[in-house]
N, C-alpha and C. Protein backbone atom coordinates (compact mmCIF):
# COMPACT_ATOMS: atom_id res chain seq x y z
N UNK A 1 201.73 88.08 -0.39
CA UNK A 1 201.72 87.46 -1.70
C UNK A 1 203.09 86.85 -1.95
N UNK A 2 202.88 85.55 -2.25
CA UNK A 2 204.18 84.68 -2.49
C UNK A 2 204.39 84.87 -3.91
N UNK A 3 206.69 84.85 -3.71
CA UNK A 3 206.76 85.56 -5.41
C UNK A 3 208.01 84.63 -5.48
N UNK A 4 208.06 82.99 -5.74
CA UNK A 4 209.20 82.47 -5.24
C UNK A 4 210.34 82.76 -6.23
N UNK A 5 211.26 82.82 -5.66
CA UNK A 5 212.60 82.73 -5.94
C UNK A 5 212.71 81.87 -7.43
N UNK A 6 213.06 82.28 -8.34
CA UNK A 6 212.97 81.00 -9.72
C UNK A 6 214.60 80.92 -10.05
N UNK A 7 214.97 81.28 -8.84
CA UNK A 7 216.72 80.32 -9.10
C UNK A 7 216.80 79.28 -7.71
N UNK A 8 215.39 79.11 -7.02
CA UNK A 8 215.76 78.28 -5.60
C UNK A 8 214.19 77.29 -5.46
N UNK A 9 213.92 77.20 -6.71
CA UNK A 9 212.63 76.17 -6.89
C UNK A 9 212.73 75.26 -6.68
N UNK A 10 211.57 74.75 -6.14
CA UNK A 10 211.56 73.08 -5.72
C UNK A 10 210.66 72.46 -6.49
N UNK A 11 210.11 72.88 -7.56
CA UNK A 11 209.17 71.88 -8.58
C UNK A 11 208.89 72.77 -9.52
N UNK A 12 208.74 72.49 -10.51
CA UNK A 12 208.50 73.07 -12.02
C UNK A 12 207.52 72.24 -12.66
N UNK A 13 206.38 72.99 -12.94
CA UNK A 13 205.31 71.95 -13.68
C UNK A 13 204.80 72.46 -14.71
N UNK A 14 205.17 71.82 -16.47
CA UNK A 14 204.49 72.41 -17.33
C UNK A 14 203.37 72.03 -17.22
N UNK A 15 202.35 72.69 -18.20
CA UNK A 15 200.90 73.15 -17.88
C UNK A 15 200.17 73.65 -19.56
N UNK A 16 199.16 73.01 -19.92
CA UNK A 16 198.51 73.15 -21.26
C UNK A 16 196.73 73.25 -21.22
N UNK A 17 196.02 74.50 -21.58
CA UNK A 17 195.46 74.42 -21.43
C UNK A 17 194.55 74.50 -22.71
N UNK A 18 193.40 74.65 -23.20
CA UNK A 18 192.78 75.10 -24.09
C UNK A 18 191.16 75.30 -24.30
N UNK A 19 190.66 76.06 -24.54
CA UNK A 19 189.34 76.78 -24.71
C UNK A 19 188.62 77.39 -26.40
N UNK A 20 187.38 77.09 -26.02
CA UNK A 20 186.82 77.69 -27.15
C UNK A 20 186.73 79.74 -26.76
N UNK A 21 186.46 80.34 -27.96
CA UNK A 21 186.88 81.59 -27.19
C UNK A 21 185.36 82.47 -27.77
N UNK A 22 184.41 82.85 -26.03
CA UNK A 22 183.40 83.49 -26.56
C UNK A 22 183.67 85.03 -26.66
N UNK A 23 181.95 85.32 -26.72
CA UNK A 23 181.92 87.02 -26.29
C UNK A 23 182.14 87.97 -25.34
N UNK A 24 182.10 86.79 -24.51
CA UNK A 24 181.71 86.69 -22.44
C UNK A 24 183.61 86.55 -21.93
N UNK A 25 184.00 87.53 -21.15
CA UNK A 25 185.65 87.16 -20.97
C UNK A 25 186.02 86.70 -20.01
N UNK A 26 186.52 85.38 -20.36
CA UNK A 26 186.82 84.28 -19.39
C UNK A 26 188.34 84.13 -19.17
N UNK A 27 188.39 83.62 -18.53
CA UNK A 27 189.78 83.16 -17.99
C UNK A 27 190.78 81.81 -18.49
N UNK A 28 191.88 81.51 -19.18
CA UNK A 28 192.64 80.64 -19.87
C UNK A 28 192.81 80.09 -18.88
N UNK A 29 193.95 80.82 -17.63
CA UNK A 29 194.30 80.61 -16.81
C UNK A 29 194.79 81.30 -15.75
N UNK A 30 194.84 80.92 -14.50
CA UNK A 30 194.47 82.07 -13.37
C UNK A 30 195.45 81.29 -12.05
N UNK A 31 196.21 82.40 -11.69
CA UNK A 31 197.17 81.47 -10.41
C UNK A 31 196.27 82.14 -9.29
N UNK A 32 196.02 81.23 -8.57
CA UNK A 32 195.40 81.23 -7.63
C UNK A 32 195.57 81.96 -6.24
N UNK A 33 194.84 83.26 -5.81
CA UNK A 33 195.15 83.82 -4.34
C UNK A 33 195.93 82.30 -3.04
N UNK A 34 197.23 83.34 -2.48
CA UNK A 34 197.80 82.19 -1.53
C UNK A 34 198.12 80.97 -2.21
N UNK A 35 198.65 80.97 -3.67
CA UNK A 35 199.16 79.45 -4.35
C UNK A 35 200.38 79.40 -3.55
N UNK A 36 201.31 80.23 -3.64
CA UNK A 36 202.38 80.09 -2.99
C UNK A 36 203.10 80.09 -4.33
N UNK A 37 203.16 79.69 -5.75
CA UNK A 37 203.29 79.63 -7.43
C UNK A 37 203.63 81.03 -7.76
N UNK A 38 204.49 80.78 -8.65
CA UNK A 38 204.19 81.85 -9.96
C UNK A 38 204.16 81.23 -10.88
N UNK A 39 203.52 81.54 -12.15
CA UNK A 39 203.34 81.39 -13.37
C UNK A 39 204.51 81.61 -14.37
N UNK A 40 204.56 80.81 -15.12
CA UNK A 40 205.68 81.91 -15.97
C UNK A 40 204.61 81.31 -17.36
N UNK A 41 204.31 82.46 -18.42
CA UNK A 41 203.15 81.82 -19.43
C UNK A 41 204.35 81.77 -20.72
N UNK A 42 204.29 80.56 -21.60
CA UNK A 42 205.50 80.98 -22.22
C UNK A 42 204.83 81.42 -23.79
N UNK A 43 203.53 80.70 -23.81
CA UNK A 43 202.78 80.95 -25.38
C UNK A 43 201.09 80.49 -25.27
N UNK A 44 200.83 81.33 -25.93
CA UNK A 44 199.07 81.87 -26.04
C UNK A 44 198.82 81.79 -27.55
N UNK A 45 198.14 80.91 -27.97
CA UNK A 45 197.95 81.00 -29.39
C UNK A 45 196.63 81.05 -29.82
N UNK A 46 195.80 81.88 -30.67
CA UNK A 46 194.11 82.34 -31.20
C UNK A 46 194.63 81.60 -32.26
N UNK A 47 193.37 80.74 -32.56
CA UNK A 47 193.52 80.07 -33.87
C UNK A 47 191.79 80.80 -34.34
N UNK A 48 191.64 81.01 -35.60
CA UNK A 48 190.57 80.93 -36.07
C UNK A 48 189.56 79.81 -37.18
N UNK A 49 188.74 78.98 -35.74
CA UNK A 49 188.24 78.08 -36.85
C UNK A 49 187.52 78.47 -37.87
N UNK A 50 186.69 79.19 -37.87
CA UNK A 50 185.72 79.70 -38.90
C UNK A 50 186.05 79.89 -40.43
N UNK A 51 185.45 79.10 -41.34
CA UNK A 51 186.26 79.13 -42.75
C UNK A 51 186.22 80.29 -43.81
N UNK A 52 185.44 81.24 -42.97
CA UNK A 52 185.16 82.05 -44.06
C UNK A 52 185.18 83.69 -43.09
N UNK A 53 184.85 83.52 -41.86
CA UNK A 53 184.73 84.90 -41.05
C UNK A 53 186.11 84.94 -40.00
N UNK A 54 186.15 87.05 -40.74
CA UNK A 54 187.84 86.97 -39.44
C UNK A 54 186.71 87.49 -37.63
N UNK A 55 187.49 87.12 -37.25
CA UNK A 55 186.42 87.51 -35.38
C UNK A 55 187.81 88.22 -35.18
N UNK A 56 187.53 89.40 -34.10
CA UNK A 56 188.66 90.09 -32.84
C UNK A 56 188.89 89.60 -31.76
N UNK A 57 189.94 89.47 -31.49
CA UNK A 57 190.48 88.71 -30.18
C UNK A 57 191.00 89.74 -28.96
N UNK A 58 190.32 89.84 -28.15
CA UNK A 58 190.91 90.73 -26.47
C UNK A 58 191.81 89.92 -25.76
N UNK A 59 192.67 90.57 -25.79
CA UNK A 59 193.56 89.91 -24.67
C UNK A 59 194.15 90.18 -23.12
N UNK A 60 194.32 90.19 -21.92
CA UNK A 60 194.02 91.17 -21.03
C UNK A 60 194.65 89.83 -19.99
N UNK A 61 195.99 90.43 -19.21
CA UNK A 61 196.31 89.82 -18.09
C UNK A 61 195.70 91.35 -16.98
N UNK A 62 195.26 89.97 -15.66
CA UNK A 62 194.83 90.59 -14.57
C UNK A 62 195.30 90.85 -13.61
N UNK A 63 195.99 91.55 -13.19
CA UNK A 63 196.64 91.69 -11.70
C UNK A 63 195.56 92.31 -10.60
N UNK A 64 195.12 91.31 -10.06
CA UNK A 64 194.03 91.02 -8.98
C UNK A 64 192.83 91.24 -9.51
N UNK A 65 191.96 92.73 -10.02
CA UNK A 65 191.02 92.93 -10.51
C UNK A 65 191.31 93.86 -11.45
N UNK A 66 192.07 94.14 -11.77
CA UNK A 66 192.88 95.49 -12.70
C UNK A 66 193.27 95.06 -13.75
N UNK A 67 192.83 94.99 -15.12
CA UNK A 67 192.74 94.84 -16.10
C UNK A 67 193.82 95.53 -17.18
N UNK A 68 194.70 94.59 -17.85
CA UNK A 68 195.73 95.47 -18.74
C UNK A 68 195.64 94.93 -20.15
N UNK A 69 195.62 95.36 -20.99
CA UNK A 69 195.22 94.66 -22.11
C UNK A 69 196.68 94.31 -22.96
N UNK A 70 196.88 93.12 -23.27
CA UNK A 70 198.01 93.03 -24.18
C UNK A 70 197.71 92.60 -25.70
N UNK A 71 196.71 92.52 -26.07
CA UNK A 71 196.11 92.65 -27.32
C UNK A 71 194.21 92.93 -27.14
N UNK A 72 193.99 94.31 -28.04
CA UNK A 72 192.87 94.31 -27.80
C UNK A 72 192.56 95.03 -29.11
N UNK A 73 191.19 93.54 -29.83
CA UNK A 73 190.32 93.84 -30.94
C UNK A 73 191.63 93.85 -31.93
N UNK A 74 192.09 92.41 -31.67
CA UNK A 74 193.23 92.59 -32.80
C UNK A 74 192.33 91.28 -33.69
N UNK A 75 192.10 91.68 -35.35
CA UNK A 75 191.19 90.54 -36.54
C UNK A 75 192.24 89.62 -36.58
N UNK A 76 191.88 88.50 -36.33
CA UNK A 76 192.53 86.97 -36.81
C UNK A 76 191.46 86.42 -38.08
N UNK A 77 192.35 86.88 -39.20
CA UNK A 77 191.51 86.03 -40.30
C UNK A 77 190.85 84.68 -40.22
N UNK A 78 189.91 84.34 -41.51
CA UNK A 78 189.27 83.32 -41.25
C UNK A 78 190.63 82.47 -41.37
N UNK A 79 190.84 80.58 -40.52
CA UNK A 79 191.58 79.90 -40.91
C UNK A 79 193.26 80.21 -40.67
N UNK A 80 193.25 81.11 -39.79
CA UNK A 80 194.48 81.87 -39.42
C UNK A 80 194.98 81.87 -38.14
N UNK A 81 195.69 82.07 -37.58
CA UNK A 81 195.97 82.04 -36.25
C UNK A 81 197.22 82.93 -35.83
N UNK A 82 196.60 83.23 -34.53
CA UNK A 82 197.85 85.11 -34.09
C UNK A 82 198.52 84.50 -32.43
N UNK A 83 200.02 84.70 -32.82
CA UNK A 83 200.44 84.30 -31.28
C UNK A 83 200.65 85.39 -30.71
N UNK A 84 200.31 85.43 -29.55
CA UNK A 84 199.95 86.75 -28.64
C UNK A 84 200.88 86.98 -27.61
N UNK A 85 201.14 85.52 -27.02
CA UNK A 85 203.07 85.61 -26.00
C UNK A 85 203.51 84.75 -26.56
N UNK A 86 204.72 84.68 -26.63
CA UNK A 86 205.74 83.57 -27.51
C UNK A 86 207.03 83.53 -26.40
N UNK A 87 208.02 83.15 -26.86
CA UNK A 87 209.32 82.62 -26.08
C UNK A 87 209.61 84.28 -25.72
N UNK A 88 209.33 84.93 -26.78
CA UNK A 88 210.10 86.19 -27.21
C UNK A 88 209.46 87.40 -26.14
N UNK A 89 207.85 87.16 -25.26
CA UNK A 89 207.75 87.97 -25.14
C UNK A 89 206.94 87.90 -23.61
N UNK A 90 207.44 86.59 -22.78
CA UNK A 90 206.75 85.93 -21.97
C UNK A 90 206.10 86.74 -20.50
N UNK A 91 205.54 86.26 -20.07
CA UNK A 91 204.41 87.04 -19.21
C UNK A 91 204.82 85.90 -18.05
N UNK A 92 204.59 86.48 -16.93
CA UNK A 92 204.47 86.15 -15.21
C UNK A 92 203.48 86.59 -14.73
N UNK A 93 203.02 85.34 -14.14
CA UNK A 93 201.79 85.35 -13.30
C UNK A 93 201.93 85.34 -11.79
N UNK A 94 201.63 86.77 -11.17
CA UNK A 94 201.83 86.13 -9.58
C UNK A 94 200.52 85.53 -9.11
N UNK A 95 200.93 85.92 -7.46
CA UNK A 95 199.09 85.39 -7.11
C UNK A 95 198.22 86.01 -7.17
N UNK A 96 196.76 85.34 -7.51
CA UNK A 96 195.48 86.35 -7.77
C UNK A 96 195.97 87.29 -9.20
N UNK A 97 196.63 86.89 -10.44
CA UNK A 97 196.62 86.97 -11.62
C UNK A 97 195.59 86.24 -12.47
N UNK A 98 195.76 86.42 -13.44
CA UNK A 98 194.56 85.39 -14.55
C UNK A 98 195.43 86.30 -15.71
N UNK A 99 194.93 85.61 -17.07
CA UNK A 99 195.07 85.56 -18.38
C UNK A 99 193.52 85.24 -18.71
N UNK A 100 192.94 86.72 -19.62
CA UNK A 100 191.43 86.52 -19.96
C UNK A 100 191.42 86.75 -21.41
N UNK A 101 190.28 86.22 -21.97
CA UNK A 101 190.04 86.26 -23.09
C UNK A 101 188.95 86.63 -23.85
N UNK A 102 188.42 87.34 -24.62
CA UNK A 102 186.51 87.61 -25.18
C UNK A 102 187.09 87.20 -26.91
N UNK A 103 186.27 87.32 -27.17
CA UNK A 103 186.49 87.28 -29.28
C UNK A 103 184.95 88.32 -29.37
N UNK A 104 185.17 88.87 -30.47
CA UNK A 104 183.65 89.59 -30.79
C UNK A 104 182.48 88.67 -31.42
N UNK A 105 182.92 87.09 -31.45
CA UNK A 105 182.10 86.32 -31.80
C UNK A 105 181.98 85.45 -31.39
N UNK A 106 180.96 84.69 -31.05
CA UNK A 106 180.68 83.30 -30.30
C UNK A 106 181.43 82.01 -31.44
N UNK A 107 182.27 80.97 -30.88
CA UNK A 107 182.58 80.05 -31.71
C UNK A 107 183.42 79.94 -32.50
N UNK A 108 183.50 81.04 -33.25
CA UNK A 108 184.72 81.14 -33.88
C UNK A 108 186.30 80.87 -33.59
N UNK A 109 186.75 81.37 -32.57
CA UNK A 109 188.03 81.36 -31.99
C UNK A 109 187.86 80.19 -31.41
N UNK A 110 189.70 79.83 -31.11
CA UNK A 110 190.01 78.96 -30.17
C UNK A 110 191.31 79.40 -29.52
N UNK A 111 191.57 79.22 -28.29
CA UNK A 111 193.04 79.51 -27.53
C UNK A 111 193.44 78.92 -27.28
N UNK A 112 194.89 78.08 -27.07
CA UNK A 112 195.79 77.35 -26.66
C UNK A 112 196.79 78.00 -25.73
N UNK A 113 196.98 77.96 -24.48
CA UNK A 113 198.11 78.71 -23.75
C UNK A 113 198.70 77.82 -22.76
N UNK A 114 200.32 77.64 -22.51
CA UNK A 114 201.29 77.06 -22.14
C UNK A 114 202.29 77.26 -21.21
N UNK A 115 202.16 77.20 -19.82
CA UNK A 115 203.12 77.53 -19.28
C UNK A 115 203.85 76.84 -18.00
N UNK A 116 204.23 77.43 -17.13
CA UNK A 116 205.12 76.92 -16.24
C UNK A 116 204.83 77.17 -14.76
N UNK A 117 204.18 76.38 -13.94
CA UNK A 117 203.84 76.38 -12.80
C UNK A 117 205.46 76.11 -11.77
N UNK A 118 205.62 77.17 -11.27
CA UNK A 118 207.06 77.11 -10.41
C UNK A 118 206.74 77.46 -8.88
N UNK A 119 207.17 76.46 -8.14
CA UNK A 119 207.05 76.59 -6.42
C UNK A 119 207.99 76.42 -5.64
């Protein structure tokens, strides 16, 4: 498993992704077995569209198939939105990682997450 050096990089690529957030727990984003990459995630943001209902948000980085939760069944009011990694509290992705997501409700949520592809 490649874990490169992030004082001897040869490319840096920011990276934006975004998803509606179901019941079913999917993946934001996922560095890939043998990328040769690490991740660095710098911000994850749950917005809640729904104008009137709060939904729970799971949050859960994966190291290979092993599941760790960094927010779990935390209520994002209706019209509200919860940042989950920020500058302040950033997460690394090696290889065969992911960043997953469920809400306890279909539709409601949305995720925005941001980071740094380094090789």
């Amino acid at each position: 498993m490649a874990n490169p050096n992030l004082f001897a990089t040869s490319a840096l690529y920011g990276k934006t992704a975004g998803m509606a957030v179901t019941t079913s727990t999917t993946a934001i984003v996922t560095n890939a077995a043998s990328s040769g990459k690490i991740y660095k995630v710098n911000s994850l943001i749950i917005s809640n569209v729904d104008g009137t209902n709060t939904a729970d948000v799971t949050v859960s980085v994966y190291k290979n198939t092993t599941q760790y939760r960094i927010a779990n069944t935390i209520p994002v009011p209706a019209d509200a939105s919860l940042v989950v990694i920020s500058r302040d509290n950033q997460v690394y992705l090696e290889e065969s990682d992911s960043i997953r997501i469920s809400a306890s409700a279909n539709s409601d949520l949305q995720a925005v997450c941001s980071w740094e592809e380094v090789n």
